[in-house]
Protein backbone atom coordinates (compact mmCIF):
# COMPACT_ATOMS: atom_id res chain seq x y z
CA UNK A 1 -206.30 -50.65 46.74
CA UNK A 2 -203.66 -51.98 48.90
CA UNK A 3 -203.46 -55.61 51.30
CA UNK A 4 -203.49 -55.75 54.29
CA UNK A 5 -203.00 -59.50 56.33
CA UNK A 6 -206.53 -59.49 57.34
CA UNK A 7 -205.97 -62.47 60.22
CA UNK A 8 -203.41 -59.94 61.86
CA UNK A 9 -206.09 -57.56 61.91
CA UNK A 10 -209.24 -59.90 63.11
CA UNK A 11 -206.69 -60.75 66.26
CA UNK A 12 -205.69 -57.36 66.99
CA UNK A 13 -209.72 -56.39 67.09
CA UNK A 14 -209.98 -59.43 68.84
CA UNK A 15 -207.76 -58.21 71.68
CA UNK A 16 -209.06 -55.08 71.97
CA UNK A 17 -212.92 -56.89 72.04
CA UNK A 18 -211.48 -58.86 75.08
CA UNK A 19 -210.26 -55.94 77.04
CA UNK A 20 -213.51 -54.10 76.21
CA UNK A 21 -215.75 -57.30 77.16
CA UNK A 22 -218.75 -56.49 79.84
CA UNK A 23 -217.28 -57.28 82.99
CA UNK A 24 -219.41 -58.13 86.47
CA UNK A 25 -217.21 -55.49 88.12
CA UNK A 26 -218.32 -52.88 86.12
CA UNK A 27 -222.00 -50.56 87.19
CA UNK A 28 -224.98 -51.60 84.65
CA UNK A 29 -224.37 -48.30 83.10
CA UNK A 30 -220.63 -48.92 82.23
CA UNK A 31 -221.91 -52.81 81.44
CA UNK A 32 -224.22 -51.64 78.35
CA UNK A 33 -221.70 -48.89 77.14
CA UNK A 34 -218.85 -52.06 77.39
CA UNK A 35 -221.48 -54.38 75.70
CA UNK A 36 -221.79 -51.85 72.78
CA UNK A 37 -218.58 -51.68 72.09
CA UNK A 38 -217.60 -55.21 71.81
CA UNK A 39 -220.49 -55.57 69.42
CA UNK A 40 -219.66 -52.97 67.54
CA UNK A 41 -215.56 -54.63 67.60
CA UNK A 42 -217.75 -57.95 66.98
CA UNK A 43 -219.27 -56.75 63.45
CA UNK A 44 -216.16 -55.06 62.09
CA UNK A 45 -214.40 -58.88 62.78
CA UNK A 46 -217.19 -60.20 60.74
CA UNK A 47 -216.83 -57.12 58.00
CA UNK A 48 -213.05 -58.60 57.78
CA UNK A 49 -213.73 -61.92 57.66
CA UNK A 50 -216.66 -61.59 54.23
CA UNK A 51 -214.66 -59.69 52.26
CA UNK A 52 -213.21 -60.86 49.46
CA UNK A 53 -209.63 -61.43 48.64
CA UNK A 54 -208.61 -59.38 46.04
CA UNK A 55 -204.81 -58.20 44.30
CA UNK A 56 -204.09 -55.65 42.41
CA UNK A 57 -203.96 -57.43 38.77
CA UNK A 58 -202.70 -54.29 37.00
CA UNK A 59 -199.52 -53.94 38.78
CA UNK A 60 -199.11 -57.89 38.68
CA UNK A 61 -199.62 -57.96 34.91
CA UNK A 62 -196.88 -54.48 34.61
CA UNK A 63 -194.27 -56.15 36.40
CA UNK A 64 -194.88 -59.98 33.86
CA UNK A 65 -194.75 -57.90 31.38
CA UNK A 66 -191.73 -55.90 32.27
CA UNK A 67 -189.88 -59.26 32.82
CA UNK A 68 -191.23 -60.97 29.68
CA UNK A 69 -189.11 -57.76 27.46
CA UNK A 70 -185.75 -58.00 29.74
CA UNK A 71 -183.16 -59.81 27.98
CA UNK A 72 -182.47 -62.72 29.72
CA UNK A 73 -180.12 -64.03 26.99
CA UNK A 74 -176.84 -64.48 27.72
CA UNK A 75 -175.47 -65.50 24.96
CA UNK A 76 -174.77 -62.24 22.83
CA UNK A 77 -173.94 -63.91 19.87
CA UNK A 78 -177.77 -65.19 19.94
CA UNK A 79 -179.61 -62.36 17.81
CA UNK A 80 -182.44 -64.51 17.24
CA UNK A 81 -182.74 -65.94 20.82
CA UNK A 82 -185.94 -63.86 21.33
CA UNK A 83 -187.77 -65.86 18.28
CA UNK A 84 -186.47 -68.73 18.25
CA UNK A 85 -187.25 -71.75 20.79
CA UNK A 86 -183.23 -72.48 20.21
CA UNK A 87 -182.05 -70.07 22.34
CA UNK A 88 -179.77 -72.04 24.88
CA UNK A 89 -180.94 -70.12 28.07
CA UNK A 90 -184.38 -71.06 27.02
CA UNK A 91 -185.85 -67.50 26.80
CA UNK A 92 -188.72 -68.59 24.46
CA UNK A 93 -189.66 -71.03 27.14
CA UNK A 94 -189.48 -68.46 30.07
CA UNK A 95 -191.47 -65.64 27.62
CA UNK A 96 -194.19 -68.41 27.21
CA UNK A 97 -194.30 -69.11 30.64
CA UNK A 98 -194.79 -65.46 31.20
CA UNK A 99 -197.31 -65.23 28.93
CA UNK A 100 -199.37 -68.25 30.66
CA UNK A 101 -198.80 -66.55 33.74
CA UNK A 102 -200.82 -63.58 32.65
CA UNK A 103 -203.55 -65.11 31.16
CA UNK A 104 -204.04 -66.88 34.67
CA UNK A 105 -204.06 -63.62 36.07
CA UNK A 106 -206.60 -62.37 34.01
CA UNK A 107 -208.63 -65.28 34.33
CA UNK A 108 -208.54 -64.94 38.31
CA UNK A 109 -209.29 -61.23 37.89
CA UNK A 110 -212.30 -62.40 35.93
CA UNK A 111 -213.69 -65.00 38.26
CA UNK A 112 -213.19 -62.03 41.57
CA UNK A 113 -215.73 -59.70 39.84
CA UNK A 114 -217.89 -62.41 38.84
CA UNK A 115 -217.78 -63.20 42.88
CA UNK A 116 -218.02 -59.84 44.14
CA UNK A 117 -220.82 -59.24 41.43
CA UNK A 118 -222.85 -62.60 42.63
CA UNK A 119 -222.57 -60.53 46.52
């Protein structure tokens, strides 16, 4: 799965519905085929527009997790920074900060396929 700015792409369809539009110049034949289209241009705007937002929670959670194990310490006389909530830098805090942050993630990934499963 990958994101895409879905506003950028509801204008850009947007400009090409206007330039499509039925126009009075245009024969009744050329009206209908003009009509179609901008329909058609019309429901893939609305196609945009329901779907949900979504992230990709794996590679979120892969890169927390690859920060959480850097060492952040830089005190190198600290061997017990990573255990110990006395670390100066405040590692501890930061790795359960981390950990939070991951749980949250979870939780939103969660709460998406309940939504997408309610559709």
């Amino acid at each position: 799965m990958r994101l895409i700015d879905a506003d950028k792409l509801i204008l850009h369809l947007n400009d090409y519905a206007l330039t499509e539009a039925p126009d009075e110049r245009e024969s009744a034949g050329e009206r209908r085929i003009s009509s179609a289209v901008y329909s058609t241009i019309q429901c893939c705007m609305k196609a945009v527009e329901e779907q949900p937002t979504a992230f990709d929670t794996d590679k979120i959670i892969d890169q927390l997790e690859e920060l959480k194990e850097e060492d952040i310490c830089k005190n190198m006389s600290c061997l017990l920074c990573k255990y110990t909530s006395q670390c100066e830098t405040g590692e501890m805090g930061e790795k359960v900060a981390i950990d939070r942050a991951i749980e949250i993630v979870n939780e939103a990934e969660q709460l998406e396929q309940k939504i997408i499963g309610f559709w």
